[in-house]
N, C-alpha and C. Protein backbone atom coordinates (compact mmCIF):
# COMPACT_ATOMS: atom_id res chain seq x y z
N UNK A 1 61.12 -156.51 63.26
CA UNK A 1 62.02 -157.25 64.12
C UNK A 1 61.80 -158.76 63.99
N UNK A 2 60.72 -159.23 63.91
CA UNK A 2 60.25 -160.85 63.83
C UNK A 2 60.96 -161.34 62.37
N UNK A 3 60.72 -160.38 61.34
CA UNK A 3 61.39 -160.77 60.24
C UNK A 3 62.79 -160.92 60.10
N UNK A 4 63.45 -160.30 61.43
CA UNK A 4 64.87 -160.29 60.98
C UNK A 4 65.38 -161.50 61.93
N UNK A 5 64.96 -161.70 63.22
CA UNK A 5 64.96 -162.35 64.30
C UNK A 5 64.85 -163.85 63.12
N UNK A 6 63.45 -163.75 62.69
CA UNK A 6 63.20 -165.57 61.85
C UNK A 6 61.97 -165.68 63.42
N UNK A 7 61.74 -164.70 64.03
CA UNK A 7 60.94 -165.22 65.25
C UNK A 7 60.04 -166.22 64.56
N UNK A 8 59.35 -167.33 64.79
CA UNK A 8 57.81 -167.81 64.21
C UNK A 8 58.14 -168.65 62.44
N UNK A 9 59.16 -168.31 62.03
CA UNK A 9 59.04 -168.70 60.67
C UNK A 9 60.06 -170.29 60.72
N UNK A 10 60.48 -170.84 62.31
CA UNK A 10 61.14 -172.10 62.16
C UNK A 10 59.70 -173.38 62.42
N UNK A 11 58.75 -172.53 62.80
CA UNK A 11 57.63 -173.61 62.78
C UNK A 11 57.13 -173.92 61.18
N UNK A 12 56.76 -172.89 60.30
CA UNK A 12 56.94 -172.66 59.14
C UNK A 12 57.24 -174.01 58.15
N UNK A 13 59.08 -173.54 58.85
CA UNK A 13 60.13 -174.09 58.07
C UNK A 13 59.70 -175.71 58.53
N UNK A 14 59.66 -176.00 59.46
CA UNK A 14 59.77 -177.41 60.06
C UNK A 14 57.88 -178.30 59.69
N UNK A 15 57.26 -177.28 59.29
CA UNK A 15 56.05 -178.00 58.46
C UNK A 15 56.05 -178.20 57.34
N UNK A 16 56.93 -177.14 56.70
CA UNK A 16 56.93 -177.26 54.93
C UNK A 16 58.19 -178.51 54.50
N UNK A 17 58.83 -178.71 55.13
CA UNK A 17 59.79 -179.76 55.62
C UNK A 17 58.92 -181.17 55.81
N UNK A 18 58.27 -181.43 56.54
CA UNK A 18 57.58 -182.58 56.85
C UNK A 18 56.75 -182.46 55.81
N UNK A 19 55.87 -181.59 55.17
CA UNK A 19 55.03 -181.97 54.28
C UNK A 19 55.07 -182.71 52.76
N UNK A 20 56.21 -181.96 52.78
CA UNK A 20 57.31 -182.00 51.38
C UNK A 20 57.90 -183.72 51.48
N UNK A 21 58.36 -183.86 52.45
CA UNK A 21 58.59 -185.37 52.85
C UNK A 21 57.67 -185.97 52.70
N UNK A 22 56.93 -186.19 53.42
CA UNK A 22 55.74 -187.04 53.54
C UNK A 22 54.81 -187.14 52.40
N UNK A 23 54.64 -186.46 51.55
CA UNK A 23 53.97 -185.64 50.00
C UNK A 23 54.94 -186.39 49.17
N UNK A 24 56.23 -185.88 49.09
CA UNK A 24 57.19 -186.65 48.02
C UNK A 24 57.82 -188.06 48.44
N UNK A 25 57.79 -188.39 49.81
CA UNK A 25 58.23 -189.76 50.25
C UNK A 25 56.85 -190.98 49.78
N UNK A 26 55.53 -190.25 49.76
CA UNK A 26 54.49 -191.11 49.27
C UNK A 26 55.10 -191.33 48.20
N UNK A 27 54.64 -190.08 47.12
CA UNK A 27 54.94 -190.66 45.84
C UNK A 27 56.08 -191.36 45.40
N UNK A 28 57.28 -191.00 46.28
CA UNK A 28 58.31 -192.16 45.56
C UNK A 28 58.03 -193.89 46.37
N UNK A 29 57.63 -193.77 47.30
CA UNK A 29 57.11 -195.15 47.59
C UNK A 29 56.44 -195.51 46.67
N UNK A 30 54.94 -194.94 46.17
CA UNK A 30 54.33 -195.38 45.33
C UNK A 30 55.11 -195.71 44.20
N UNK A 31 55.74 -195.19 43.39
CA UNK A 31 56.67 -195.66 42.66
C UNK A 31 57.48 -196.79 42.48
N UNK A 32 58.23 -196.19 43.75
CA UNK A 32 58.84 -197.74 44.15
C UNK A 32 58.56 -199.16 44.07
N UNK A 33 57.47 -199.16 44.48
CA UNK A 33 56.39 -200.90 44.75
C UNK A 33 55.65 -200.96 43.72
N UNK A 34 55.47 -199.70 42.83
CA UNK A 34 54.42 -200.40 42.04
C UNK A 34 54.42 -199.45 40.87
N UNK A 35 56.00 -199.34 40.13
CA UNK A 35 56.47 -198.73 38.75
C UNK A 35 55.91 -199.79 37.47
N UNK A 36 55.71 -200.92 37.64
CA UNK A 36 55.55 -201.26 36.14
C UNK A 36 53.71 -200.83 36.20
N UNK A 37 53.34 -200.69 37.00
CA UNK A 37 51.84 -200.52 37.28
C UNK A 37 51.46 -198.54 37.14
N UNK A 38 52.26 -197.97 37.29
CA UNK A 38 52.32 -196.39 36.87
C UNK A 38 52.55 -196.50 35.68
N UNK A 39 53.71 -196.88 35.11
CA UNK A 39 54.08 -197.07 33.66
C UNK A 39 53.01 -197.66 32.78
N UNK A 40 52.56 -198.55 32.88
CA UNK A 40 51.31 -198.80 32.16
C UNK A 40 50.38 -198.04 32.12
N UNK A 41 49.58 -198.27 33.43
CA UNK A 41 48.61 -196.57 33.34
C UNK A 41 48.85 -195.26 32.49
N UNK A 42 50.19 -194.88 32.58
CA UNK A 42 49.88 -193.64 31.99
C UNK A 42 50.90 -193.65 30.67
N UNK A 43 51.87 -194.69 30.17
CA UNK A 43 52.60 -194.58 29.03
C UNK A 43 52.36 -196.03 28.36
N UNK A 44 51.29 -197.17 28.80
CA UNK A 44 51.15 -198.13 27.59
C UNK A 44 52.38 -199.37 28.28
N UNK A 45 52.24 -200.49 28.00
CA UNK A 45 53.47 -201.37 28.23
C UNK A 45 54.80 -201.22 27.52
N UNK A 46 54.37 -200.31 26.45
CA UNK A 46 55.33 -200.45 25.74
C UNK A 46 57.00 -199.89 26.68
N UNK A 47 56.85 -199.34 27.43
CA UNK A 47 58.06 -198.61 28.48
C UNK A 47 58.10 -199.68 29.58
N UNK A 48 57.37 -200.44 30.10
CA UNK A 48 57.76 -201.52 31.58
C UNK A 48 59.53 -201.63 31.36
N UNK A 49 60.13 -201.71 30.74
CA UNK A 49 61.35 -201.82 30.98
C UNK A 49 62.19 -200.74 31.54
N UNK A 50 61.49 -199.60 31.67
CA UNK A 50 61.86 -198.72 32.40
C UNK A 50 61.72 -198.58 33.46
N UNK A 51 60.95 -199.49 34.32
CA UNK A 51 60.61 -199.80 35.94
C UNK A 51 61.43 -199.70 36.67
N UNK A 52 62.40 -200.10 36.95
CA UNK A 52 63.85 -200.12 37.76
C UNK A 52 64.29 -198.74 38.00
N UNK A 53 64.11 -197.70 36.98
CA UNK A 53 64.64 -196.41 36.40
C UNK A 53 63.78 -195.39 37.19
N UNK A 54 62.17 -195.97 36.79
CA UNK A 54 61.82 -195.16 37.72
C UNK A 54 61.50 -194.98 39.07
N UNK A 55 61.68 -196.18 39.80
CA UNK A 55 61.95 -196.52 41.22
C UNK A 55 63.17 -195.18 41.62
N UNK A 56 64.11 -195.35 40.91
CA UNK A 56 65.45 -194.96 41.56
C UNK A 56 65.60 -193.37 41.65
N UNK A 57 64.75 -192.73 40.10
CA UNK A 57 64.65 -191.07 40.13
C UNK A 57 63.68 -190.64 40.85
N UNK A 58 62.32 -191.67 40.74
CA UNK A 58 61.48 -191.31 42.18
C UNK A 58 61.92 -190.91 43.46
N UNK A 59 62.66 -191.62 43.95
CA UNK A 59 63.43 -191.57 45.25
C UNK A 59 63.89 -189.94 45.13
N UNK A 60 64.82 -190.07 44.26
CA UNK A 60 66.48 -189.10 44.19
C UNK A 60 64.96 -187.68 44.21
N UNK A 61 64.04 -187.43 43.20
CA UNK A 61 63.20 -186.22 43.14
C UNK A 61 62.41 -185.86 44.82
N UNK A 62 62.10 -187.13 45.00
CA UNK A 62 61.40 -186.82 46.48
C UNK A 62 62.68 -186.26 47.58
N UNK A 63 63.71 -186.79 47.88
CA UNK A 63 64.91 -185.83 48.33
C UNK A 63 65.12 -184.52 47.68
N UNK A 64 65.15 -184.25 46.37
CA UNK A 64 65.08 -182.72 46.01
C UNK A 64 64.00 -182.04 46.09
N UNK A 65 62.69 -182.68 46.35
CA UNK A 65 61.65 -181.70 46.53
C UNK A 65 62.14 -181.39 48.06
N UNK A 66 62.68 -181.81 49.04
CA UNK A 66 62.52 -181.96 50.38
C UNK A 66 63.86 -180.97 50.13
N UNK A 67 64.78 -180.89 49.56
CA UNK A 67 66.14 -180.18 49.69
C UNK A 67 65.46 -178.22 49.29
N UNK A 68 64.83 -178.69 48.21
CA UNK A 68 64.12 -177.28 47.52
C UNK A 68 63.58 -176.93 48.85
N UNK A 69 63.02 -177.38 49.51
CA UNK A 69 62.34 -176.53 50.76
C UNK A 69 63.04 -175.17 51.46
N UNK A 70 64.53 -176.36 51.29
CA UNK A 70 65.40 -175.60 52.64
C UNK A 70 66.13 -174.48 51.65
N UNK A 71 65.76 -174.74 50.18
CA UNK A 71 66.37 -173.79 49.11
C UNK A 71 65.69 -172.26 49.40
N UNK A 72 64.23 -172.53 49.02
CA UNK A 72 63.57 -171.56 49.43
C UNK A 72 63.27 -170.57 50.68
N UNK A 73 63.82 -171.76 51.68
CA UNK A 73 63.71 -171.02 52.98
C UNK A 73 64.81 -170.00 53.47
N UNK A 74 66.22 -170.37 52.43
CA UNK A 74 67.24 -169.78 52.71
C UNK A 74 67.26 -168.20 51.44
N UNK A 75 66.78 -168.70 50.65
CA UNK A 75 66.72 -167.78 49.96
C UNK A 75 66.11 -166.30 50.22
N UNK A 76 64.73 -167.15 50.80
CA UNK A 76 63.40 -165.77 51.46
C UNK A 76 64.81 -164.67 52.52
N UNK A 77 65.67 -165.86 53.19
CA UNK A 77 66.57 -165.32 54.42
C UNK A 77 67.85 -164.58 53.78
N UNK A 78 67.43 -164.33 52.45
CA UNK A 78 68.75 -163.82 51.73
C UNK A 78 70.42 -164.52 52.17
N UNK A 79 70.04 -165.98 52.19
CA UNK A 79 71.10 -166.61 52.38
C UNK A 79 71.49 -167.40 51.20
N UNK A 80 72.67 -167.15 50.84
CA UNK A 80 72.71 -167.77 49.29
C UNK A 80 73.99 -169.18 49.85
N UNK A 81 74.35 -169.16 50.66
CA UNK A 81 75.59 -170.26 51.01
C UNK A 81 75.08 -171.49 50.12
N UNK A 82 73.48 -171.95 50.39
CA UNK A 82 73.44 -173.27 49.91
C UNK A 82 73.54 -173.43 48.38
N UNK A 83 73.43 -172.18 47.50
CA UNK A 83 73.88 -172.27 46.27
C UNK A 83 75.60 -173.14 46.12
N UNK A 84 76.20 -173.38 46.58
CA UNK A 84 77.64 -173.62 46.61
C UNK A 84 77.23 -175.29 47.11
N UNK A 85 76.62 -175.55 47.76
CA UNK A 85 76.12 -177.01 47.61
C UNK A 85 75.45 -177.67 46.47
N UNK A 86 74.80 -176.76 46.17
CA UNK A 86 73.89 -177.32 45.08
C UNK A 86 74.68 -177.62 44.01
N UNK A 87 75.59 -176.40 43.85
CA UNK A 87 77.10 -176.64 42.90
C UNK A 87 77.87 -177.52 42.78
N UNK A 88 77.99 -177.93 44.16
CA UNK A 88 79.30 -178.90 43.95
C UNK A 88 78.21 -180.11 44.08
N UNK A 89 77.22 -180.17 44.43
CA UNK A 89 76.54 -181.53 43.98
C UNK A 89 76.53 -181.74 42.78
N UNK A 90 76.33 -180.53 41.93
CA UNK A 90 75.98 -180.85 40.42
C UNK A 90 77.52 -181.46 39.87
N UNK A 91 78.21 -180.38 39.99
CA UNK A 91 79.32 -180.84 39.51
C UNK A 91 80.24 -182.25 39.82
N UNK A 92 79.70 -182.79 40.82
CA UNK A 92 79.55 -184.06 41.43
C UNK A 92 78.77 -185.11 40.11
N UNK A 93 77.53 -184.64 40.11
CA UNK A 93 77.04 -185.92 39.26
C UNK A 93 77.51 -185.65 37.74
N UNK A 94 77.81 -184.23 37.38
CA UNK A 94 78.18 -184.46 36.13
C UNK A 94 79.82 -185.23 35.74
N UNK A 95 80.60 -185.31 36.61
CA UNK A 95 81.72 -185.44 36.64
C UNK A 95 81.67 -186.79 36.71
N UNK A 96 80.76 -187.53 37.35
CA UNK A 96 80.76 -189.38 37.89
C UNK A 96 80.03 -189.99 36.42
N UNK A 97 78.82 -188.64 36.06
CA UNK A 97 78.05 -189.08 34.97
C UNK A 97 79.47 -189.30 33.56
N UNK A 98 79.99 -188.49 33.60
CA UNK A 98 80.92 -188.31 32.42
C UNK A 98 82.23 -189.57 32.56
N UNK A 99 82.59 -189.96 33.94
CA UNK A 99 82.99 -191.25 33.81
C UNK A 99 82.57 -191.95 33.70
N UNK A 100 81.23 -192.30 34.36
CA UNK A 100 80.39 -193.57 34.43
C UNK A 100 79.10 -193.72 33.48
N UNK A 101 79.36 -194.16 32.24
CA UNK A 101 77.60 -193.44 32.07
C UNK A 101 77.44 -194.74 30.75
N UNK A 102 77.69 -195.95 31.60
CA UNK A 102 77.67 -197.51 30.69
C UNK A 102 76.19 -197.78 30.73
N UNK A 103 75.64 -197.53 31.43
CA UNK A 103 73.96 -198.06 30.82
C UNK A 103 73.07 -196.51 31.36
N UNK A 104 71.41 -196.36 31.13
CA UNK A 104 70.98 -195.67 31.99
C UNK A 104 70.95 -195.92 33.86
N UNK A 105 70.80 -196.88 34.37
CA UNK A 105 70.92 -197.69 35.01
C UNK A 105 71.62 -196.71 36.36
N UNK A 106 72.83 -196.62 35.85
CA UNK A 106 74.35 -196.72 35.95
C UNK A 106 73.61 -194.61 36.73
N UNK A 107 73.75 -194.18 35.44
CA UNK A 107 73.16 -192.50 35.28
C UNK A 107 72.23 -192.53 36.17
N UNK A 108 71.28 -193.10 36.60
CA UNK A 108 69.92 -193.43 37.62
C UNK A 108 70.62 -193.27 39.00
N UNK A 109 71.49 -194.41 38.73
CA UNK A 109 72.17 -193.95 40.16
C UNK A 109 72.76 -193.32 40.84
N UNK A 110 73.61 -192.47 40.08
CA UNK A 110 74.65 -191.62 40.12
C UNK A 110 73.71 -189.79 40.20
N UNK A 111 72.67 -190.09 39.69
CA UNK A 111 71.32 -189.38 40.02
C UNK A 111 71.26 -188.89 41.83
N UNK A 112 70.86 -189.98 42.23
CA UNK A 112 70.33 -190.85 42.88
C UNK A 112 71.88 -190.55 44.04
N UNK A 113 72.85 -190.73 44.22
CA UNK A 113 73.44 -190.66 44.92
C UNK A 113 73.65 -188.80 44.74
N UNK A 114 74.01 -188.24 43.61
CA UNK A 114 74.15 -187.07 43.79
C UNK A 114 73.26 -186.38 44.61
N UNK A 115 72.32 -186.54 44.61
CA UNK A 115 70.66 -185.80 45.21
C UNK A 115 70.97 -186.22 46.49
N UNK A 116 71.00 -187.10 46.89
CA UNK A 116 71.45 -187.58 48.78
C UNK A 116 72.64 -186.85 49.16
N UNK A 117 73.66 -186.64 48.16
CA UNK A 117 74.95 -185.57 48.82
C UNK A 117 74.61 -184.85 49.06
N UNK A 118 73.78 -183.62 47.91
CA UNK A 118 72.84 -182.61 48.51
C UNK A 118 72.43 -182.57 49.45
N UNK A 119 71.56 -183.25 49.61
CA UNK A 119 70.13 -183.26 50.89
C UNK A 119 71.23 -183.28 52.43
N UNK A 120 71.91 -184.25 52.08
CA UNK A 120 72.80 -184.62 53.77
C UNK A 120 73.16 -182.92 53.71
N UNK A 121 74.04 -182.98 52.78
CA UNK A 121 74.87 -181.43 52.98
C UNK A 121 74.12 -180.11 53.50
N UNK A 122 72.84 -180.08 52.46
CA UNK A 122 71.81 -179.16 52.73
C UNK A 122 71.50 -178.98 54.64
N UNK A 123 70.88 -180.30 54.78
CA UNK A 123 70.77 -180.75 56.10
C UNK A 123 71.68 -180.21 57.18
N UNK A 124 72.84 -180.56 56.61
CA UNK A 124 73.80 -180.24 57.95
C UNK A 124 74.08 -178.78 58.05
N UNK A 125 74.45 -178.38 56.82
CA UNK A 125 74.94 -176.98 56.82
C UNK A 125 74.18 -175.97 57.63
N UNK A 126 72.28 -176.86 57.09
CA UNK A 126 71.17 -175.40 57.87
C UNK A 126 71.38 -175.70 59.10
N UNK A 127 71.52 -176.82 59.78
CA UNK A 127 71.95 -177.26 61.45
C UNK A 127 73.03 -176.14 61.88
N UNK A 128 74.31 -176.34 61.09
CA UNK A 128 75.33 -175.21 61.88
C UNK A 128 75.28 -174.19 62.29
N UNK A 129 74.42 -174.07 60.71
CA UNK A 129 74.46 -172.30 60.51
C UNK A 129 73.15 -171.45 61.32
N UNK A 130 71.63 -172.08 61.30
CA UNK A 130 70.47 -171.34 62.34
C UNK A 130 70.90 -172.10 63.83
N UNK A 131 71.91 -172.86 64.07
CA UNK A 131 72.35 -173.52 65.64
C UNK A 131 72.06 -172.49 66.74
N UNK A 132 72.83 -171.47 66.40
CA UNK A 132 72.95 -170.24 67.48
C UNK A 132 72.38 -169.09 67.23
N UNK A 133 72.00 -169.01 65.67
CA UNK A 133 71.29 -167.59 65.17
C UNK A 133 70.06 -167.14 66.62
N UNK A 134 69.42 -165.67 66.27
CA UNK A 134 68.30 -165.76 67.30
C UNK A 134 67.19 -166.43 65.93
N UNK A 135 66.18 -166.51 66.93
CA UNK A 135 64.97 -167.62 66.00
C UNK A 135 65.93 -168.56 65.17
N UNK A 136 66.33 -169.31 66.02
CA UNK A 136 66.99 -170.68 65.07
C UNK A 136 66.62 -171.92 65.08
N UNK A 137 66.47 -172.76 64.37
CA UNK A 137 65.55 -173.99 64.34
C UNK A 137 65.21 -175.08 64.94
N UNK A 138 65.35 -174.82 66.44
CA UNK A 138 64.75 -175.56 67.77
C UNK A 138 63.70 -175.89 66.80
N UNK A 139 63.10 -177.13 67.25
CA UNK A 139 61.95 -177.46 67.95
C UNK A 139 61.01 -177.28 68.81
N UNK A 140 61.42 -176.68 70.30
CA UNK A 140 61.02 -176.27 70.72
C UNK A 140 60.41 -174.73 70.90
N UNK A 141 59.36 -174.64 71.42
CA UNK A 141 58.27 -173.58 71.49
C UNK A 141 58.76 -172.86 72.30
N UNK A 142 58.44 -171.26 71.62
CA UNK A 142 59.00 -170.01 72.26
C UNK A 142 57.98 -168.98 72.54
């Protein structure tokens, strides 16, 4: 019954959520402030011109590690709806990529914005949809 309910598994959900954030929001900060200084360390100067680039996929990956959460969580729940997001996100960046794709730069961003359509969408959809379920993703303690 707990398994079908979700009784206990929105505390779960709402830690692997924050961890995933906070875990992938470091590292893309770190990134962020201090890419020509990663890039050296581990690929040589010869790449610093790629700094900008990797500021921007840092970001966009730390939102998909944080989106994968809610992937997995829906999945365990044999809920496949968010597959159809993930879809039309993709098909989103490939479609902007295939108009727009004048520098890497350009592709970085379009990255980068696709991955935030996701995440919002991801976001809202699990809001609607566990809103009223039983065991649905209060916050609050039961």
């Amino acid at each position: 019954k707990a398994q079908y309910t979700g009784h206990g598994e929105k505390n779960i959900l709402w830690l692997s959520l924050g961890m995933t954030f906070i875990i992938g929001g470091s590292v893309a900060l770190v990134a962020f402030f201090w890419p020509q200084q990663i890039i050296t360390v581990l690929f040589d100067d010869q790449y610093v011109e790629a700094a900008p680039l990797l500021q921007i996929i840092s970001i966009a990956m730390g939102l998909l590690a944080t989106s994968n959460v809610i992937f997995s969580y829906s999945l365990a729940r044999s809920d496949f709806y968010y597959l159809r997001i993930l879809y039309l996100g993709i098909m989103l960046m490939l479609i902007m990529v295939y108009l727009f794709h004048d520098s890497p730069m350009i592709i970085a961003q379009i990255l980068l914005f696709s991955i935030a359509v996701i995440f919002i969408a991801t976001l809202i959809w699990l809001g609607i949809t566990y809103k009223n379920k039983p065991g649905s993703l209060s916050l609050k303690k039961t």
